[in-house]
C-alpha atoms as a PDB file:
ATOM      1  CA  UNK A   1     100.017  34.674  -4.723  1.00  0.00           C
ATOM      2  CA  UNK A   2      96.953  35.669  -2.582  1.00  0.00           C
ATOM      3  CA  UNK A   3      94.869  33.010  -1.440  1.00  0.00           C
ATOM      4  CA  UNK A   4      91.285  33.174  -0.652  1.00  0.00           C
ATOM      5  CA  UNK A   5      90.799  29.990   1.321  1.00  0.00           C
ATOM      6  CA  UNK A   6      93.064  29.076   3.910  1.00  0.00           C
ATOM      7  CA  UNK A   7      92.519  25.665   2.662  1.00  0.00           C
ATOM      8  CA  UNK A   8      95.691  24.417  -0.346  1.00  0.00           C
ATOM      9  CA  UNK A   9      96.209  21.609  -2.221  1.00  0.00           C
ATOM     10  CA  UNK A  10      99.441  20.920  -3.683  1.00  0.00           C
ATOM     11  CA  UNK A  11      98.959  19.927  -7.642  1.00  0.00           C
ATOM     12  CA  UNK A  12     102.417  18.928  -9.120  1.00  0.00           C
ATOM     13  CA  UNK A  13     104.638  20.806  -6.782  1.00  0.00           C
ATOM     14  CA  UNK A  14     102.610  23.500  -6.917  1.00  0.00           C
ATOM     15  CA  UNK A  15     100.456  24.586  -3.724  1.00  0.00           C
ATOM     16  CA  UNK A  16      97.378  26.249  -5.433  1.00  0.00           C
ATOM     17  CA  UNK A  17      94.010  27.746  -2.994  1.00  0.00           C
ATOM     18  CA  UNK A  18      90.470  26.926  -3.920  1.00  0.00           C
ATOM     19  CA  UNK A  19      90.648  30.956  -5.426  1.00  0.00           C
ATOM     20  CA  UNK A  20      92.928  33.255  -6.204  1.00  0.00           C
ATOM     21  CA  UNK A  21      93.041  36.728  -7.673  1.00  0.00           C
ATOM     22  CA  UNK A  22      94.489  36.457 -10.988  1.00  0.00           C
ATOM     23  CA  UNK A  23      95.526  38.818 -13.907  1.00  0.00           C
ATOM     24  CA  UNK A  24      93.792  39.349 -17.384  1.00  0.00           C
ATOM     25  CA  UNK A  25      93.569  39.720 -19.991  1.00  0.00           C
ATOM     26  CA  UNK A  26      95.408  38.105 -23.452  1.00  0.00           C
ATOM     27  CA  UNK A  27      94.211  38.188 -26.348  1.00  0.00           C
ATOM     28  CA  UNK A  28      91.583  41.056 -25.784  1.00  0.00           C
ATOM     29  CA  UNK A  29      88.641  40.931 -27.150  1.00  0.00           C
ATOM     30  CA  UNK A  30      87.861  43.143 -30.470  1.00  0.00           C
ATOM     31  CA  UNK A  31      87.967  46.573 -29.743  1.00  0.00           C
ATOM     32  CA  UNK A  32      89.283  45.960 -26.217  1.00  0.00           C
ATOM     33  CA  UNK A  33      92.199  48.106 -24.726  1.00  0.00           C
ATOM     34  CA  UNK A  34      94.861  45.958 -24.306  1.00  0.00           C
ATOM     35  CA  UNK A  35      95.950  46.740 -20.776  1.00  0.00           C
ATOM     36  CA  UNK A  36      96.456  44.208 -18.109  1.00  0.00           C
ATOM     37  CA  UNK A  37      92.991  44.454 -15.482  1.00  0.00           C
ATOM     38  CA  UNK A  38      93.430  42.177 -11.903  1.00  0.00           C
ATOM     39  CA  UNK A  39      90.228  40.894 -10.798  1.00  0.00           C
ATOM     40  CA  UNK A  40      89.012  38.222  -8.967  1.00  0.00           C
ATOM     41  CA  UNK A  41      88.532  35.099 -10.751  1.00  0.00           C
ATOM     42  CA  UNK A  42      86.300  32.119 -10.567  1.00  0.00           C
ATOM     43  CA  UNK A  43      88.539  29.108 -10.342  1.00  0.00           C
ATOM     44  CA  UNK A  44      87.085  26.095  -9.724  1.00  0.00           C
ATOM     45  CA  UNK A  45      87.223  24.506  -6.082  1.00  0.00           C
ATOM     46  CA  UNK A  46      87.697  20.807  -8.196  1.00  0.00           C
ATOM     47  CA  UNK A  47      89.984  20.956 -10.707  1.00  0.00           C
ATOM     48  CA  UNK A  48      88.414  20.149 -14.144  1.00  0.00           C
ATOM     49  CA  UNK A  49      88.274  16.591 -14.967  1.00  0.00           C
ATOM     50  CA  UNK A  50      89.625  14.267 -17.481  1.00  0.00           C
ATOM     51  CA  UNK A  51      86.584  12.312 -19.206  1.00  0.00           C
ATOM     52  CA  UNK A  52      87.424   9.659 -22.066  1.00  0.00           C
ATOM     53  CA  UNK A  53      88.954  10.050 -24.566  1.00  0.00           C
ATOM     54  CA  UNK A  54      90.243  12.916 -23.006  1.00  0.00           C
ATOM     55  CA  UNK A  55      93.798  12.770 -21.466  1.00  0.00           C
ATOM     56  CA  UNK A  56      97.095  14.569 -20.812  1.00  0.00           C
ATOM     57  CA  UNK A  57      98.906  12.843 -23.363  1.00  0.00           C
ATOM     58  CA  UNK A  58      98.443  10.442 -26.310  1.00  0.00           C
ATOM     59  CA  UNK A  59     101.537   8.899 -27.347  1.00  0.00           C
ATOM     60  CA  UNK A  60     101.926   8.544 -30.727  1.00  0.00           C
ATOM     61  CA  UNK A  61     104.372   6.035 -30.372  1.00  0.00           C
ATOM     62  CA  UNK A  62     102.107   3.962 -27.836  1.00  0.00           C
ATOM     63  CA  UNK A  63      99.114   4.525 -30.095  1.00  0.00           C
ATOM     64  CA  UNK A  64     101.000   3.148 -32.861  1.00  0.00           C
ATOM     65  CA  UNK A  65     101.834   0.018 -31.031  1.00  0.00           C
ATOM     66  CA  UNK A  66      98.333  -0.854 -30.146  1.00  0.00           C
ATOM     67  CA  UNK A  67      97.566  -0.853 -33.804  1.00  0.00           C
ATOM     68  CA  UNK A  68     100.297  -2.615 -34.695  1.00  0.00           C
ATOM     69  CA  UNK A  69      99.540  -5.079 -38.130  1.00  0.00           C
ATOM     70  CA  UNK A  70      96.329  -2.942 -38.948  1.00  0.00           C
ATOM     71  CA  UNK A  71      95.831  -0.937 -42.373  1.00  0.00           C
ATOM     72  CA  UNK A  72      92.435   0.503 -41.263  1.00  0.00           C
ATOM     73  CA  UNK A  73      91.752   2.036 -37.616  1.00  0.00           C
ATOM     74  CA  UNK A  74      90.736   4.659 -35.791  1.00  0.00           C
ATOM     75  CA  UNK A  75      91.714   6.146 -32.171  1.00  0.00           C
ATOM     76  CA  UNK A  76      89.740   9.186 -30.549  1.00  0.00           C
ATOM     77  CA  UNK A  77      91.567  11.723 -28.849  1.00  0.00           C
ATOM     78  CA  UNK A  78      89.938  14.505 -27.672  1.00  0.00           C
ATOM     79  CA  UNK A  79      86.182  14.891 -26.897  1.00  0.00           C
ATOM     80  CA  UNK A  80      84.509  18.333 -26.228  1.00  0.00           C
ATOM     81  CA  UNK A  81      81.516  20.296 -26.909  1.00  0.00           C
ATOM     82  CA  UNK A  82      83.243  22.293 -29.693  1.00  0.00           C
ATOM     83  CA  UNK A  83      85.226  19.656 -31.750  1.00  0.00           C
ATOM     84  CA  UNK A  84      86.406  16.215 -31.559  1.00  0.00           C
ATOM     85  CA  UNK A  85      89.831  14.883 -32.350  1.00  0.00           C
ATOM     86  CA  UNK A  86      91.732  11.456 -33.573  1.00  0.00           C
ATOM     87  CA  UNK A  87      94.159   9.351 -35.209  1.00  0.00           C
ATOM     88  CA  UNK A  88      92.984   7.475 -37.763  1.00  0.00           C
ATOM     89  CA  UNK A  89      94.604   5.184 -40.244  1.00  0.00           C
ATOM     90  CA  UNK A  90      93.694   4.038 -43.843  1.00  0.00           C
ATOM     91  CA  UNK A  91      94.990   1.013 -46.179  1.00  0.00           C
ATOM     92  CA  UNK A  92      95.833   2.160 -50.052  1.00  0.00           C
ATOM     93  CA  UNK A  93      92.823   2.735 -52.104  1.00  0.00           C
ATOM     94  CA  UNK A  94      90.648   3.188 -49.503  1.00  0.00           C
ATOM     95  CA  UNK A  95      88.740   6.509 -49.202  1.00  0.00           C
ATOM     96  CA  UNK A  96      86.003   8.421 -47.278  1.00  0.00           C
ATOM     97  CA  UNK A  97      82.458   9.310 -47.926  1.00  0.00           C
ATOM     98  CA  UNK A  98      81.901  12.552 -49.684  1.00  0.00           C
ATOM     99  CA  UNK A  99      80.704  14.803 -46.726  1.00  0.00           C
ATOM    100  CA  UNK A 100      80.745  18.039 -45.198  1.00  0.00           C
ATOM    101  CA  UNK A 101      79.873  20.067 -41.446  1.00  0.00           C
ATOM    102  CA  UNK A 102      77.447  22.332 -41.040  1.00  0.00           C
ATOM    103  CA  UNK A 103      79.294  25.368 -39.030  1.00  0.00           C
ATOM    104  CA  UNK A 104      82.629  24.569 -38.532  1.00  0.00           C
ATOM    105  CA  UNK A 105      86.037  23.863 -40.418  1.00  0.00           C
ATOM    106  CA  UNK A 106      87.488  20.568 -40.477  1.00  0.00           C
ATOM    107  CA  UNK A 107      91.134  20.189 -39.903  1.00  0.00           C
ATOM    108  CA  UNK A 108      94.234  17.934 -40.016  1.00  0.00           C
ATOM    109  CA  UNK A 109      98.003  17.063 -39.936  1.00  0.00           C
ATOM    110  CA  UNK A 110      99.172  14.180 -42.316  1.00  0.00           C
ATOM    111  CA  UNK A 111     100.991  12.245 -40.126  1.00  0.00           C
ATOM    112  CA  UNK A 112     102.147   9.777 -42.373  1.00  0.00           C
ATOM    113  CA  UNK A 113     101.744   8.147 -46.254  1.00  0.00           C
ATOM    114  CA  UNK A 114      99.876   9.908 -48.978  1.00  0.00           C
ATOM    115  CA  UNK A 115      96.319  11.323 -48.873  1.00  0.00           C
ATOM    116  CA  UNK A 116      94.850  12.759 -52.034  1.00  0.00           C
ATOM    117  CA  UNK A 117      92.215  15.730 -51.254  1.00  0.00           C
ATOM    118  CA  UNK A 118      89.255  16.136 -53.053  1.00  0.00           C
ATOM    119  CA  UNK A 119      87.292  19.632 -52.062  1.00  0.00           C
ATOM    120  CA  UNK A 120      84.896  20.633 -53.541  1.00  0.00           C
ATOM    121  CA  UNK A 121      86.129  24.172 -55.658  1.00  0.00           C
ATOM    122  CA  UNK A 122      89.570  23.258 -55.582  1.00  0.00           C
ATOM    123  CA  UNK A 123      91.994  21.334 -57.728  1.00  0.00           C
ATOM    124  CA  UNK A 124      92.567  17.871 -55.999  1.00  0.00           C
ATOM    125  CA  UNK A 125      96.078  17.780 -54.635  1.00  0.00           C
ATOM    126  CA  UNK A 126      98.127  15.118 -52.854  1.00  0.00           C
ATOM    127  CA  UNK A 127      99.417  15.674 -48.905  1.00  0.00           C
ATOM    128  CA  UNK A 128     102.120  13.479 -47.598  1.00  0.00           C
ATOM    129  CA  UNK A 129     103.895  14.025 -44.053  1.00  0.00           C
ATOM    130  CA  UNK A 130     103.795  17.504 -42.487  1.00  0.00           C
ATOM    131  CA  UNK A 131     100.929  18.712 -44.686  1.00  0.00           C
ATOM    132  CA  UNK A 132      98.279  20.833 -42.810  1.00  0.00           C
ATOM    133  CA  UNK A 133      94.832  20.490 -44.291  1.00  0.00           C
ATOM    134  CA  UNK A 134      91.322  22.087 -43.763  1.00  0.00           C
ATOM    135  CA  UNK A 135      87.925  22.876 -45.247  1.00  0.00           C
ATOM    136  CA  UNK A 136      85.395  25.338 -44.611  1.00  0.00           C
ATOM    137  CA  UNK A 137      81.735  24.386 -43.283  1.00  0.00           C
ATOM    138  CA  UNK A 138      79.613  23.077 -44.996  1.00  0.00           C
ATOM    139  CA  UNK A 139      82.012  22.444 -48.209  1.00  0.00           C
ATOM    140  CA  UNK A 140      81.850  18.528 -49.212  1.00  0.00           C
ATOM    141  CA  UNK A 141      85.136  16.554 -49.794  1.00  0.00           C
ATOM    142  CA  UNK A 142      86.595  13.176 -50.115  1.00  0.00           C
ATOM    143  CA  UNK A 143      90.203  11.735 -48.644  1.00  0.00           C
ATOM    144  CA  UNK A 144      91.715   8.172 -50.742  1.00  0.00           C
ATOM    145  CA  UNK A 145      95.275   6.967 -49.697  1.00  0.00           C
ATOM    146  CA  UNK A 146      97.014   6.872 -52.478  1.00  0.00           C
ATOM    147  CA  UNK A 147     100.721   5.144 -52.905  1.00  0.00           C
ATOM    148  CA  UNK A 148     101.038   0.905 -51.311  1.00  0.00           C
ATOM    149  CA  UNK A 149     101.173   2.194 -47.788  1.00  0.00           C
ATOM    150  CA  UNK A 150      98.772   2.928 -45.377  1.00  0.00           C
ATOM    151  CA  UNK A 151      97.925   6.918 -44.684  1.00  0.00           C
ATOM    152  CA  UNK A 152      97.772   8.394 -41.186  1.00  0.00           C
ATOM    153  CA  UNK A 153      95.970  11.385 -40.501  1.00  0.00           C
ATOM    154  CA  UNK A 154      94.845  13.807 -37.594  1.00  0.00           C
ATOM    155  CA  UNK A 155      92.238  14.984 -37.500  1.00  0.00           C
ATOM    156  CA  UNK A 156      89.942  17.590 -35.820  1.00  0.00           C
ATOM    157  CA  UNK A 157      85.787  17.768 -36.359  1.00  0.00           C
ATOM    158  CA  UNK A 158      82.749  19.411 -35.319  1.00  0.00           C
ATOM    159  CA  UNK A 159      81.163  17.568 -32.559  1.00  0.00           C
ATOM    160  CA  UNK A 160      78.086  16.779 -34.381  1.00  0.00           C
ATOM    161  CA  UNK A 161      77.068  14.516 -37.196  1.00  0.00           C
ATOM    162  CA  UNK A 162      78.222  14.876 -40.494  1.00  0.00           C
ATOM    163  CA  UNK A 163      76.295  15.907 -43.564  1.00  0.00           C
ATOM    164  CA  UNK A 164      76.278  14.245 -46.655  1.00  0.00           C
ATOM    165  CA  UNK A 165      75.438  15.145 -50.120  1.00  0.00           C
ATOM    166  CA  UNK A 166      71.765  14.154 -51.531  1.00  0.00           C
ATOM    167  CA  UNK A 167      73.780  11.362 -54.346  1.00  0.00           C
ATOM    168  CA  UNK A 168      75.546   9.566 -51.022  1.00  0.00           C
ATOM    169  CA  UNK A 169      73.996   7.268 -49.053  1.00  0.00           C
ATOM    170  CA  UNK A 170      74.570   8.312 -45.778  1.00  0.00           C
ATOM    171  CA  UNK A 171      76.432   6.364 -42.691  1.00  0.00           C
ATOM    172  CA  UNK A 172      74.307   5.561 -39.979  1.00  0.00           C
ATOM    173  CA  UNK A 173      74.595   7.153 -36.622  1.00  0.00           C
ATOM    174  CA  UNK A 174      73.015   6.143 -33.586  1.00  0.00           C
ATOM    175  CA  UNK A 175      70.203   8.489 -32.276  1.00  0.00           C
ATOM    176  CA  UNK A 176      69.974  10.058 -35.841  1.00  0.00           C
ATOM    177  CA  UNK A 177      67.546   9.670 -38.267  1.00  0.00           C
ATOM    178  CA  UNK A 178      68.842  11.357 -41.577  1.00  0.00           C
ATOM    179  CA  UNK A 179      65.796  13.191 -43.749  1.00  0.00           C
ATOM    180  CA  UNK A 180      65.926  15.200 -46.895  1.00  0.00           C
ATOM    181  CA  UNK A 181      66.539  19.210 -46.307  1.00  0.00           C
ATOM    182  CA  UNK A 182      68.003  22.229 -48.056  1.00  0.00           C
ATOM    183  CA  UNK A 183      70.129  25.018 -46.984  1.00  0.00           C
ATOM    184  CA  UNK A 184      71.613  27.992 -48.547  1.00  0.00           C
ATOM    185  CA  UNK A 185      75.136  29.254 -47.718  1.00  0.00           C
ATOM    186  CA  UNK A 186      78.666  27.777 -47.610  1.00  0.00           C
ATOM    187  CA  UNK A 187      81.816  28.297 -45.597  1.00  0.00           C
ATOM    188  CA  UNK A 188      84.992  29.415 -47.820  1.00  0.00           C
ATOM    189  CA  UNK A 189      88.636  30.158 -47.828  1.00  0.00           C
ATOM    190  CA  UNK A 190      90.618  33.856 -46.983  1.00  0.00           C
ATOM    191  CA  UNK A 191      93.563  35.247 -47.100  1.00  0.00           C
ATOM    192  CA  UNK A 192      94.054  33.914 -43.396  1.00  0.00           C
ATOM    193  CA  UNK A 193      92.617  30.175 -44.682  1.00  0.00           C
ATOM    194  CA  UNK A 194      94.196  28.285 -47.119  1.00  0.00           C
ATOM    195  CA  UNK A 195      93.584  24.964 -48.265  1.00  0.00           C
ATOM    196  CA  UNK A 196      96.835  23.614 -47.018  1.00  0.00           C
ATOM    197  CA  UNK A 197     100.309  24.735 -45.820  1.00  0.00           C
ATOM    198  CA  UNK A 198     103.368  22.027 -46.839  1.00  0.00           C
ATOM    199  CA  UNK A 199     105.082  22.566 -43.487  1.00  0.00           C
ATOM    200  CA  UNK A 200     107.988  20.284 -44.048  1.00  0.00           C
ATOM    201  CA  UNK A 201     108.560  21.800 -47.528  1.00  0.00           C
ATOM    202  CA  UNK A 202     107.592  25.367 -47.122  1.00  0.00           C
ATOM    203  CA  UNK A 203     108.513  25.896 -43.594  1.00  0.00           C
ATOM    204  CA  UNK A 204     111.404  23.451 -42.394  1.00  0.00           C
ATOM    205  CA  UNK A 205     113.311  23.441 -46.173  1.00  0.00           C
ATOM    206  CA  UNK A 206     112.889  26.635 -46.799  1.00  0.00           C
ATOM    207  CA  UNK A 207     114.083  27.435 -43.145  1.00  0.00           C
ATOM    208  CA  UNK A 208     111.014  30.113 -43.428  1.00  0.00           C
ATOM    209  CA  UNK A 209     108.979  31.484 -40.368  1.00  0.00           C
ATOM    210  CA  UNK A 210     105.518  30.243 -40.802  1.00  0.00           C
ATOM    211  CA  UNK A 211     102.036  31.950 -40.470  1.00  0.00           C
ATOM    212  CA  UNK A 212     100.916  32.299 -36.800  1.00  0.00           C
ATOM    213  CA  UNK A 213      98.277  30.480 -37.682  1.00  0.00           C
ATOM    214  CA  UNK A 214      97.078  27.769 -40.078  1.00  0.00           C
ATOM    215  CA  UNK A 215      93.112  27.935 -39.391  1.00  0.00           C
ATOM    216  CA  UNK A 216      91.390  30.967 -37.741  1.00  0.00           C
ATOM    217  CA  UNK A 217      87.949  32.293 -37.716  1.00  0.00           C
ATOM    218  CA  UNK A 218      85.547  33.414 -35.135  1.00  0.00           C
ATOM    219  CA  UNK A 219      85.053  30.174 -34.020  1.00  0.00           C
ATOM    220  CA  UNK A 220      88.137  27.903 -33.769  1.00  0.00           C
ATOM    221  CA  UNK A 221      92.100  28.510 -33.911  1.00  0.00           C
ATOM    222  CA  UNK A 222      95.169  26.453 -34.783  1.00  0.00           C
ATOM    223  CA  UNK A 223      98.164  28.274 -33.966  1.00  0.00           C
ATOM    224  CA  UNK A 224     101.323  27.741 -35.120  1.00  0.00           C
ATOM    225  CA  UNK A 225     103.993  28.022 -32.088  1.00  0.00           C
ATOM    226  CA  UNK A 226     107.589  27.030 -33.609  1.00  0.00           C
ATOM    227  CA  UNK A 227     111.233  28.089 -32.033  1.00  0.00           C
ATOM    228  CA  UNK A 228     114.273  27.091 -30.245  1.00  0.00           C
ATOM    229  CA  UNK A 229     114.517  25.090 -26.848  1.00  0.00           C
ATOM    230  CA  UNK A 230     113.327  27.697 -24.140  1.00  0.00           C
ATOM    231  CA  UNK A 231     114.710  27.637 -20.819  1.00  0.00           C
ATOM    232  CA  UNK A 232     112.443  26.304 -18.345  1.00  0.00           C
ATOM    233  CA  UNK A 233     110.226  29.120 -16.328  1.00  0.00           C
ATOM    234  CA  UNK A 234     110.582  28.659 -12.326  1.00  0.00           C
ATOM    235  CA  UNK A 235     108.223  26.760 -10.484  1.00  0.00           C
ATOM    236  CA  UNK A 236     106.575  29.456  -9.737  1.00  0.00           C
ATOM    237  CA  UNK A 237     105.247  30.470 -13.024  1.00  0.00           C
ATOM    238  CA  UNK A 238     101.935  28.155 -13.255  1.00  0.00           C
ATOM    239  CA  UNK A 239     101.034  29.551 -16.764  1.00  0.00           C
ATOM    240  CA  UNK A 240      97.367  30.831 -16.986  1.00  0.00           C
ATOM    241  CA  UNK A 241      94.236  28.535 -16.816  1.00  0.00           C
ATOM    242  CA  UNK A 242      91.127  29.129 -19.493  1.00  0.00           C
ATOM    243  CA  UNK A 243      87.983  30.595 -18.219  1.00  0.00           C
ATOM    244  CA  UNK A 244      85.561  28.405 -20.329  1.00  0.00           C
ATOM    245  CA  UNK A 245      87.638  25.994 -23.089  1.00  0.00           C
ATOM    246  CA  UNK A 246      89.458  23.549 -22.737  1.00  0.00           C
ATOM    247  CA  UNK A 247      93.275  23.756 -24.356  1.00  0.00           C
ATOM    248  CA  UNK A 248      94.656  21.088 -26.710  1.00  0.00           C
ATOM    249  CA  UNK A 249      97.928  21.256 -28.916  1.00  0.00           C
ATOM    250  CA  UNK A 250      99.620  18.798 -31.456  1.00  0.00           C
ATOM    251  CA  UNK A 251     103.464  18.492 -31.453  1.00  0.00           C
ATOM    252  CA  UNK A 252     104.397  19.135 -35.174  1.00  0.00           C
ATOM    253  CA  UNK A 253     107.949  18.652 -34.540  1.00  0.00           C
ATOM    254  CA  UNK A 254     110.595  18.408 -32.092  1.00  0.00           C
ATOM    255  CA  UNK A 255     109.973  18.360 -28.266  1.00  0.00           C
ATOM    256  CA  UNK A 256     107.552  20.032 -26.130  1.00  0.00           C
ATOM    257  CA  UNK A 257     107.455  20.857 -22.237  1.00  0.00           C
ATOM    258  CA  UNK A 258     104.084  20.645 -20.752  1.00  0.00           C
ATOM    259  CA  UNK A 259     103.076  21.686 -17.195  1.00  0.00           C
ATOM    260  CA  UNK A 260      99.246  20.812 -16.406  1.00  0.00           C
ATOM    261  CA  UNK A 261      97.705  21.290 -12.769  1.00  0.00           C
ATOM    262  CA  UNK A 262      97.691  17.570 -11.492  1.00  0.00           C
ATOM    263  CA  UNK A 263      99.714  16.031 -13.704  1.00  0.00           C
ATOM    264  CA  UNK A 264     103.757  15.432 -13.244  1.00  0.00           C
ATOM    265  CA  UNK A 265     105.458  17.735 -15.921  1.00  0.00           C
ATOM    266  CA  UNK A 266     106.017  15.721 -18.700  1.00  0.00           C
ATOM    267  CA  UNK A 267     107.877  16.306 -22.291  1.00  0.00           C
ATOM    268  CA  UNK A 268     105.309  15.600 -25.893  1.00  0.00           C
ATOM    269  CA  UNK A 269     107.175  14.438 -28.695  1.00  0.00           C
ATOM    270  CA  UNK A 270     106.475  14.826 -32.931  1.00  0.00           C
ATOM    271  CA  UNK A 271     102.989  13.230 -33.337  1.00  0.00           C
ATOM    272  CA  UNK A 272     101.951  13.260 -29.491  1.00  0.00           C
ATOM    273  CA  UNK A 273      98.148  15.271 -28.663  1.00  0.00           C
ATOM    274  CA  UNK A 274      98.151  16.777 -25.209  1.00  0.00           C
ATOM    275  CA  UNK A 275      94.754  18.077 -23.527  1.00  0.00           C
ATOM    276  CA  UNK A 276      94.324  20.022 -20.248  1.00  0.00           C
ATOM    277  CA  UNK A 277      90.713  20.761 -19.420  1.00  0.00           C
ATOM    278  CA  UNK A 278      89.183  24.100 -18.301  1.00  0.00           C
ATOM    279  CA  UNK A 279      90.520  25.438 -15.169  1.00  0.00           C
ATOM    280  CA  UNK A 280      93.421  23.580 -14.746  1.00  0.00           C
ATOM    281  CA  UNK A 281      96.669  25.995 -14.588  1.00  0.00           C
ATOM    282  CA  UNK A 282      98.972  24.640 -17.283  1.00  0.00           C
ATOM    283  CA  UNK A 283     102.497  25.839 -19.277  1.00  0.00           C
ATOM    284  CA  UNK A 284     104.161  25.130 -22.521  1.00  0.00           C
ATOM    285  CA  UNK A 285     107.480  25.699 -23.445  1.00  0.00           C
ATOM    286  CA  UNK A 286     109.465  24.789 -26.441  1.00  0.00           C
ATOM    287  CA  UNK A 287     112.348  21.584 -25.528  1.00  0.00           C
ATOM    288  CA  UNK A 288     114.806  19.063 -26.495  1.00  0.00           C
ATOM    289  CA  UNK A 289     118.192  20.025 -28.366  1.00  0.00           C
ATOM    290  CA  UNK A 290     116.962  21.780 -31.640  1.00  0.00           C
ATOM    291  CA  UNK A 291     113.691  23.004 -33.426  1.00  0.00           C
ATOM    292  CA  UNK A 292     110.041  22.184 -32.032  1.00  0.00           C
ATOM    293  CA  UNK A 293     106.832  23.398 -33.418  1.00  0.00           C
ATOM    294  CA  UNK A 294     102.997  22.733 -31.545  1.00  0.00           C
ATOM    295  CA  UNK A 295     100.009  23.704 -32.890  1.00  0.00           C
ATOM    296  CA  UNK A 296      97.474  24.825 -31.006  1.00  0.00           C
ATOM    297  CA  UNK A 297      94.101  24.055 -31.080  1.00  0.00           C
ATOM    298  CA  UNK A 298      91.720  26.047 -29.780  1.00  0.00           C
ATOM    299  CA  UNK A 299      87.561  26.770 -29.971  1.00  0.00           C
ATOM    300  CA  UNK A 300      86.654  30.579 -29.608  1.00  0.00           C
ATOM    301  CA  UNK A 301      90.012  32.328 -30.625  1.00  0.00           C
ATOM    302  CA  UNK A 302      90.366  35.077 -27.641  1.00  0.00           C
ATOM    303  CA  UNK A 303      89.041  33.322 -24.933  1.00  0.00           C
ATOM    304  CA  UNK A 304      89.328  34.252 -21.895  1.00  0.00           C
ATOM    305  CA  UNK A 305      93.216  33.714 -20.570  1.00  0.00           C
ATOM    306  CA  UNK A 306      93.731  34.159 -16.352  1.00  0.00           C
ATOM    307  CA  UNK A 307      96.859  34.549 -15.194  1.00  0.00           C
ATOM    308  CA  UNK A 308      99.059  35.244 -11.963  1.00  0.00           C
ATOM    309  CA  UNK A 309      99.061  38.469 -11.111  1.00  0.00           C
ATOM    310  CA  UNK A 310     101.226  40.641 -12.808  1.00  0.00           C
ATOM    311  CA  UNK A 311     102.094  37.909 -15.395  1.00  0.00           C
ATOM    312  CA  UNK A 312      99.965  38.591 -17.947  1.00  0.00           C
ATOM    313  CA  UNK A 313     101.001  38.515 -21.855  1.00  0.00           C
END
């Protein structure tokens, strides 16, 4: 790989220059012809950096420890200028504030118990493990564990406050001051977004291929990537870095290889949340012994993918 600097640094095996030329472009933009361009591209000297709660990896397993005895808790993730993203745990009969975002959707995996959705527009419904949730902007809605066991949930939300109806009583937020206001205009569902997807029933019982994605609109993504243990790409195939996001993925099911600039290669299991920030090379491929699925999380669908030259797909 070309190099423009004769100085190298050598990020998990990998000996990577302060620039490089680099091939584009996947996905194209709208309208876009789809063939590959090289160019030169603007990777940063510093590799991006991982600020809290942001990390490679959250263990599920090591999350679940440190809450070990507790009913009600929460544990962020993922913090970016887009969306944030936790764990968060609820005792039976509790349930949320009615609320609702102003521009975004709001997203989430039941990780474990039972959650009954309220939305407003839809008929309530009840989501248990594997169930994939979201709700358009500015729609209000309500989660309650149902059942004598505690729910688990993840979930992804704007990075701003949230809204609440004029009967609630809002939640305080520091630096906020919450006034009366009116808006027109609310978010909805589409052929493409559905109120939820049963994964474990409708994808893994039925042994049926699922959507390529759950959640997708101009502004944010959740992928579906499921498939048999992939054999592992040579060292020399760093992946592609993004030009202005950051990536993030949950691990549905199964095993997942992940190969982020800086960080030792590492495997995510079911339940794990894996972040690699912008600019940093990384590589996913589907591991262990049978069936993995990862979702992928991403802010601006079609942003702007580099890879090695000649590489990209």
């Amino acid at each position: 790989m070309p190099l423009t600097s004769g100085k190298t640094r050598k990020i998990t095996g990998i000996v990577l220059g302060a620039g490089a030329m680099v091939a584009v472009l996947f996905p194209p933009p709208a309208g876009a012809q789809s063939d590959t361009v090289l160019a030169w591209a603007p990777k940063p000297a510093h590799i991006g950096s991982y600020r809290p709660p942001n990390k490679p990896i959250w263990k599920l397993s090591e999350i679940l420890k440190k809450h070990a005895g507790q009913s009600d808790w929460t544990e962020n993730l993922v913090g970016t200028s887009e969306f944030d993203a936790a764990y968060i745990s609820m005792a039976p009969g509790r349930h949320t504030q009615k609320l609702f975002y102003s521009d975004d959707r709001t997203f989430w995996v039941v990780q474990a118990g039972q959650i009954k959705f309220e939305i407003e527009g839809q008929p309530a419904f009840i989501a248990s493990k594997g169930f994939l949730v979201q709700v358009p902007s500015r729609v209000p809605f309500t989660l309650e564990t149902v059942g004598d066991t505690p729910s688990l949930r993840f979930e992804v939300h704007p990075a701003e406050p949230a809204i609440f109806p004029i009967a609630e009583k809002p939640a305080p937020v520091p630096g906020v001051t919450y006034i009366q206001a009116s808006f027109k205009g609310r978010g909805t569902y589409d052929e493409h977004n559905k109120p939820f997807l049963d994964f474990e029933k409708d994808v893994v019982q039925a042994q049926a291929k699922p959507p390529s994605a759950f959640l997708e609109d101009p502004y944010m993504a959740v992928e579906i990537f499921r498939g048999p243990a992939a054999a592992m790409p040579a060292d020399s195939d760093w992946g592609h870095f993004r030009a202005n996001y950051p990536g993030c993925w949950f691990v549905l099911e199964g095993k997942e290889n992940f190969l982020i600039e800086g960080v030792a290669p590492f495997v995510a299991e079911a339940g794990d949340v894996v972040f690699a920030p912008v600019g940093r090379w990384h590589r996913v491929t589907a591991g262990g012994d049978g069936i993995s699925t990862r979702l992928a999380i991403n802010a601006r669908p079609g942003n702007l993918h580099w890879y090695q030259p000649g590489r990209a797909r």
